[in-house]
Protein backbone atom coordinates (compact mmCIF):
# COMPACT_ATOMS: atom_id res chain seq x y z
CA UNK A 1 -27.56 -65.09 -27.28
CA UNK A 2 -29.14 -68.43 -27.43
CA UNK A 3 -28.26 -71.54 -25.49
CA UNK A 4 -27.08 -74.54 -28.02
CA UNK A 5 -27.45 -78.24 -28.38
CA UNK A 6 -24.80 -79.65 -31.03
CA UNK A 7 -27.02 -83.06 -31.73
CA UNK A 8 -25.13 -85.32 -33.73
CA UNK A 9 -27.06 -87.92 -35.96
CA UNK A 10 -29.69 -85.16 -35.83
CA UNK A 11 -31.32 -86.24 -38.73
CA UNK A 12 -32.30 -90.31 -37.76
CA UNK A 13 -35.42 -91.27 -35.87
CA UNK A 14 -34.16 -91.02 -32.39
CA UNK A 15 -32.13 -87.68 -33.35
CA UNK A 16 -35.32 -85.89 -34.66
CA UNK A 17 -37.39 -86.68 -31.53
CA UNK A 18 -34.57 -85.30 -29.64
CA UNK A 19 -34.29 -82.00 -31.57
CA UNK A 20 -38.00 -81.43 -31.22
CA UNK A 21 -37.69 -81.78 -27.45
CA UNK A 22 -35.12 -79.60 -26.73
CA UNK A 23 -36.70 -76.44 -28.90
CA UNK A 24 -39.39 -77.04 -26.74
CA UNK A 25 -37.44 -76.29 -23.44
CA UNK A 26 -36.32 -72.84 -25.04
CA UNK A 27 -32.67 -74.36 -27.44
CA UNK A 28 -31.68 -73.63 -30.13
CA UNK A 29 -30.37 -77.26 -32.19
CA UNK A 30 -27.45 -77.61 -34.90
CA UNK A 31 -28.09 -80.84 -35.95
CA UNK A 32 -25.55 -83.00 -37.50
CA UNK A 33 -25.93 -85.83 -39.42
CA UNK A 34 -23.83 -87.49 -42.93
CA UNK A 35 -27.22 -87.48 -44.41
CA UNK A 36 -27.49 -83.65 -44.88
CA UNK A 37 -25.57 -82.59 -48.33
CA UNK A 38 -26.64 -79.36 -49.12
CA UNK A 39 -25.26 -76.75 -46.83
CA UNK A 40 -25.20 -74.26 -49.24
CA UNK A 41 -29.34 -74.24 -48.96
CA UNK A 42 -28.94 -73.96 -44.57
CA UNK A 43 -29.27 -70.14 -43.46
CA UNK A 44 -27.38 -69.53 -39.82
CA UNK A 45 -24.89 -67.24 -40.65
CA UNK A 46 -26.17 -64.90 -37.66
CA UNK A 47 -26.94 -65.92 -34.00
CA UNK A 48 -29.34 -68.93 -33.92
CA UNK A 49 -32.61 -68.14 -32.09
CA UNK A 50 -34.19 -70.22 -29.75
CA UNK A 51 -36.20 -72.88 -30.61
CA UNK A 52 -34.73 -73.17 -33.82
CA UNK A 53 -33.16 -76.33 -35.83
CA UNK A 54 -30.98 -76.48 -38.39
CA UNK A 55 -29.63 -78.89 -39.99
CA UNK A 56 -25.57 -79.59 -41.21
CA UNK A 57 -23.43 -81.95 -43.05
CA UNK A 58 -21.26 -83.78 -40.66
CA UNK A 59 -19.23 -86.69 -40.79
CA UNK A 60 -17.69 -87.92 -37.11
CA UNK A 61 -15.17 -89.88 -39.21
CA UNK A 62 -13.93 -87.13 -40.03
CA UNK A 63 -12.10 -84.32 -37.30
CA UNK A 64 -12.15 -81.53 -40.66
CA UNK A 65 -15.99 -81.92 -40.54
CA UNK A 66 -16.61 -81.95 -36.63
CA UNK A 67 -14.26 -79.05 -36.31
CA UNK A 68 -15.40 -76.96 -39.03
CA UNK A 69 -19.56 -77.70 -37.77
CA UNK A 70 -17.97 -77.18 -33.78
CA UNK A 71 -16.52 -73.68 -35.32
CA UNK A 72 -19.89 -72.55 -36.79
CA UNK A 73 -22.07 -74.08 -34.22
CA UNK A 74 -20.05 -71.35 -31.25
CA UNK A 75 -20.71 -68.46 -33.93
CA UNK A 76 -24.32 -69.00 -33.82
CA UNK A 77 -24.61 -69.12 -29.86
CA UNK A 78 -23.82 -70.13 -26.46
CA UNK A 79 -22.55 -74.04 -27.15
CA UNK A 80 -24.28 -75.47 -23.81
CA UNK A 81 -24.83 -79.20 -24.55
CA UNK A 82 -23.65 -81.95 -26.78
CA UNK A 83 -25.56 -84.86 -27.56
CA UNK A 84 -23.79 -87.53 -29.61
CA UNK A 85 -26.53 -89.80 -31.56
CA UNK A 86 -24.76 -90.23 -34.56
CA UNK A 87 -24.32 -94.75 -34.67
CA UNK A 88 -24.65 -97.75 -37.20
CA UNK A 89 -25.56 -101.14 -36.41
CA UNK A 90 -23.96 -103.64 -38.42
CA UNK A 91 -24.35 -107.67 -38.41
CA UNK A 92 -21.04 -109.19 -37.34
CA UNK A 93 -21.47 -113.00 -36.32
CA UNK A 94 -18.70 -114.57 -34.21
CA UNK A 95 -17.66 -116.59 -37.20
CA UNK A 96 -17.55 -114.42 -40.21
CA UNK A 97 -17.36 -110.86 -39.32
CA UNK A 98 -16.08 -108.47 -41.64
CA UNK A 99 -12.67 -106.37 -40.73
CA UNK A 100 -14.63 -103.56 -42.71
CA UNK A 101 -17.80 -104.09 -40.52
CA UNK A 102 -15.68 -104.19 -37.23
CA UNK A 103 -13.68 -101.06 -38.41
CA UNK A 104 -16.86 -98.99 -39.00
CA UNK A 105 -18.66 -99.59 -36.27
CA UNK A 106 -15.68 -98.72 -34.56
CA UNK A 107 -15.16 -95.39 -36.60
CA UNK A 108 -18.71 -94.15 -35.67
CA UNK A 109 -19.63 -95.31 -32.56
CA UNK A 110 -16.63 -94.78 -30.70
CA UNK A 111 -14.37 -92.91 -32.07
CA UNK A 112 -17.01 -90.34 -34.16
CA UNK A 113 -18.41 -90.09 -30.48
CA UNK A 114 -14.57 -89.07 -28.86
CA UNK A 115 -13.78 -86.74 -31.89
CA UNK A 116 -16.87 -84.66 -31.08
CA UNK A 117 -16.27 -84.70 -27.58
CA UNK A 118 -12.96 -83.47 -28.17
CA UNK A 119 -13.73 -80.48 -30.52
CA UNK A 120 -16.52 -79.34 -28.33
CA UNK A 121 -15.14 -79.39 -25.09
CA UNK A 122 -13.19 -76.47 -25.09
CA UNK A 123 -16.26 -74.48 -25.61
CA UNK A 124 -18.51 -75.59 -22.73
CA UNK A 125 -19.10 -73.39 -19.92
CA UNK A 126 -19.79 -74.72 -16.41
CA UNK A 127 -23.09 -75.71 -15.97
CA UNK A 128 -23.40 -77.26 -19.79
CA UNK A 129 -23.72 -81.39 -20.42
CA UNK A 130 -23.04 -83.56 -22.68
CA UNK A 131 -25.61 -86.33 -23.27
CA UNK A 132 -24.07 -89.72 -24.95
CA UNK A 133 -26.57 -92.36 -26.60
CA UNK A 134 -25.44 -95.67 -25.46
CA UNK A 135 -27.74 -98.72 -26.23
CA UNK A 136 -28.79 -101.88 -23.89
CA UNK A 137 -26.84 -104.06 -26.01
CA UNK A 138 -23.26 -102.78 -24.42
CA UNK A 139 -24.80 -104.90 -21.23
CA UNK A 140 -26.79 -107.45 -22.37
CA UNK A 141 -25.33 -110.46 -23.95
CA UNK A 142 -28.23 -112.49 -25.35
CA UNK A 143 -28.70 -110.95 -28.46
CA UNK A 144 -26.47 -112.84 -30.91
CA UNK A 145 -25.06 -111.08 -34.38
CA UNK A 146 -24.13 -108.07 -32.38
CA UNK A 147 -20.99 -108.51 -30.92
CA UNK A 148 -19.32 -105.53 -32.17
CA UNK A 149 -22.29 -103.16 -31.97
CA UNK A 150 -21.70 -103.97 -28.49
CA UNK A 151 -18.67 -103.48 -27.59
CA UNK A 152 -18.94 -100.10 -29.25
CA UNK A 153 -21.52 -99.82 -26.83
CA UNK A 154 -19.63 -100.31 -23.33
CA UNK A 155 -16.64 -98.27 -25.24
CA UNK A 156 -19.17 -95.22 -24.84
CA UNK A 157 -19.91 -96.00 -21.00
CA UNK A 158 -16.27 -96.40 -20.34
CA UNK A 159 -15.60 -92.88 -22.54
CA UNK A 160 -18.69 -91.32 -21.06
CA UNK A 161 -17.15 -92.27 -17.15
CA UNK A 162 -13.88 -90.92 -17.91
CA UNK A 163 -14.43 -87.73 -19.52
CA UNK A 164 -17.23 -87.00 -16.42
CA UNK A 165 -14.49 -87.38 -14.32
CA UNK A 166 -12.17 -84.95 -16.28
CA UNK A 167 -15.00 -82.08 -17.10
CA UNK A 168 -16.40 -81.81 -13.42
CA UNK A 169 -13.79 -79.32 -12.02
CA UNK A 170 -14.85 -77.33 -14.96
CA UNK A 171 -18.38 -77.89 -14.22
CA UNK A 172 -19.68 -79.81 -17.33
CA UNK A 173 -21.62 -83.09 -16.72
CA UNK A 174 -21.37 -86.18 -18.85
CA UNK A 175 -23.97 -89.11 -19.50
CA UNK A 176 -25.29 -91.60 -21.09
CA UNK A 177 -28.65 -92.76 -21.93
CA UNK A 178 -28.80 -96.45 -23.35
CA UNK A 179 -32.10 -96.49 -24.83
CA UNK A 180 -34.10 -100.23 -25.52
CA UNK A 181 -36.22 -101.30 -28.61
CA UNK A 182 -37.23 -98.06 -30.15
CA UNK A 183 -40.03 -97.59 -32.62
CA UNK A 184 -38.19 -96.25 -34.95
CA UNK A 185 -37.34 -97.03 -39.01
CA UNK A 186 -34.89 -100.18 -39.03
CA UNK A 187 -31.90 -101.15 -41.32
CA UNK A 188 -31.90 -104.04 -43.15
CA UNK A 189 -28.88 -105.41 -40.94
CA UNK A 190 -30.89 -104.25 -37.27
CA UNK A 191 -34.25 -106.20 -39.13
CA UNK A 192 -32.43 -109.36 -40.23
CA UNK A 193 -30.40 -109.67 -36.75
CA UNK A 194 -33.54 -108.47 -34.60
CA UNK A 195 -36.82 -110.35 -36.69
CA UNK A 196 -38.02 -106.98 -36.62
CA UNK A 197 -40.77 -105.00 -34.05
CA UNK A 198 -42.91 -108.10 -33.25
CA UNK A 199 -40.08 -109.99 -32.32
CA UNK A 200 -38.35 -107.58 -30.37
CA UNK A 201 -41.26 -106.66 -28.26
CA UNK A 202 -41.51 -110.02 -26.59
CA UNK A 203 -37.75 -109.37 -25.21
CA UNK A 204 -39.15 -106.26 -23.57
CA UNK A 205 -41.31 -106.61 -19.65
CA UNK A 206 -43.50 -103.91 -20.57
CA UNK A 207 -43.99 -105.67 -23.08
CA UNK A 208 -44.00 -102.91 -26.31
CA UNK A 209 -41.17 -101.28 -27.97
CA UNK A 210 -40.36 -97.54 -26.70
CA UNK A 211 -41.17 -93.97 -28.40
CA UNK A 212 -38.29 -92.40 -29.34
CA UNK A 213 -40.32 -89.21 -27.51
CA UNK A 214 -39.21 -91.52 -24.25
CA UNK A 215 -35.32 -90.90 -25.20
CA UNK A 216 -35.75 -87.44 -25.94
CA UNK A 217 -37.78 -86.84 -22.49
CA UNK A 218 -34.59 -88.22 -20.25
CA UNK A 219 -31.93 -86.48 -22.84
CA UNK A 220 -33.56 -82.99 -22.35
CA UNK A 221 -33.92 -83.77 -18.41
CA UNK A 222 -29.77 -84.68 -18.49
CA UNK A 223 -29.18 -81.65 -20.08
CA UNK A 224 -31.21 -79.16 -18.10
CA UNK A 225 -29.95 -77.79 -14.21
CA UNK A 226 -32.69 -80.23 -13.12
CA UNK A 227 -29.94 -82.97 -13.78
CA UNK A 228 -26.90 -80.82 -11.71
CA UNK A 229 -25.87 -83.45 -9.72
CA UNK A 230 -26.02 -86.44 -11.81
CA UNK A 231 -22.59 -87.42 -14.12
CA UNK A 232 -21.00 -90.12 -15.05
CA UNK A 233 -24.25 -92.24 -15.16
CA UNK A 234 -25.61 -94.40 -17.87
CA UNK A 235 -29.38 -94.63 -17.44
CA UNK A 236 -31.08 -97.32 -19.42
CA UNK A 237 -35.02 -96.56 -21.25
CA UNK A 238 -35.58 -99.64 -22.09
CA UNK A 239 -38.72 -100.92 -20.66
CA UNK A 240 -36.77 -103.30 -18.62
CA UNK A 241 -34.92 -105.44 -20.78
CA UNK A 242 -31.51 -104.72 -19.12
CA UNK A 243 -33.05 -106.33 -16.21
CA UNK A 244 -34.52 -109.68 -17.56
């Protein structure tokens, strides 16, 4: 039986980096993501082998979806990590930010990050992680238009220090990793707010935006027994920008 990552937002630029990591170390991936519509066209009703990705509708609005993906994704295998990537940026300035803007950040972020937590935990043996994706904006307060995005942000470190705290008698770690400026495809709202890669880099002391290769190196490391004694920690890959 093979050993299964549950990768939300599986399908994005950061989430596919991820996926292609972990098949590397020997997993097997569900990947999750709103963007996938046909599941009709997915095979996996049999055990998953390793090093194999598929892909599934999921919506972490939405407890139906995350229960009924959680429910298949134990069928294929032996659930032993979560990652939750699935997020939206939106631009909410201080003056005229949208209760619709505020409510789905909110939605995705936070609470799309608890409902999966939720489902899944029941099914983690000892020894399995879950792997959060956080971002440097929950602790850096310079960037303006993101107010929201980053509260969302700190939500996940104070959900991610809790629920380590509650899974370690059973053995299950929880982290997260709060990536920089990734060179990855933008939205229009992260490319108006941000002035786009040129801009961004200048914010960053080694000076160039990251790989998302870079996330996926420390998620796979947080996942693996390498990691066995670190939980409740929220480790930043962000070329030092945190720190300026």
């Amino acid at each position: 039986m093979s050993d299964i990552v549950l990768l939300t937002g599986g399908t994005g630029g950061i989430g596919r980096a991820i996926a292609a990591r972990l098949v590397e170390s020997g997993y097997a991936v569900v990947a999750g993501d709103l963007e996938v519509r046909d599941r009709a066209a997915q095979s996996g009703d049999g055990p998953l082998a390793a090093g194999t990705i598929v892909e599934r509708h999921l919506d972490v609005r939405s407890s139906e979806s995350i229960n009924a993906l959680v429910a298949q994704t134990v069928s294929l295998g032996r659930l032993r990590g979560v990652v939750n990537c699935a997020g939206i940026v939106r631009d909410t300035p201080a003056a005229t930010m949208d209760d619709a803007q505020i409510d789905a950040l909110w939605a995705v972020n936070v609470a799309g990050t608890a409902r999966v937590c939720r489902a899944a935990a029941p099914h983690l043996e000892s020894g399995s992680a879950i792997v959060n994706i956080g971002s440097i904006a929950g602790s850096v307060g310079r960037f303006p238009r993101l107010s929201i995005y980053s509260a969302t942000k700190v939500g996940l470190e104070g959900l991610t220090r809790v629920l380590a705290c509650e899974l370690a008698p059973r053995g299950v770690r929880v982290n997260l990793v709060a990536p920089g400026f990734i060179r990855v495809g933008m939205s229009k709202d992260w490319r108006d707010i941000s002035g786009g890669e040129e801009a961004l880099a200048t914010h960053v002391p080694l000076g160039r935006l990251g790989e998302a290769s870079e996330i996926a190196e420390v998620v796979e490391f947080l996942l693996s027994p390498r990691a066995s004694y670190i939980t409740g920690a929220a480790i930043f890959v962000d070329g030092g920008t945190h720190a300026w």
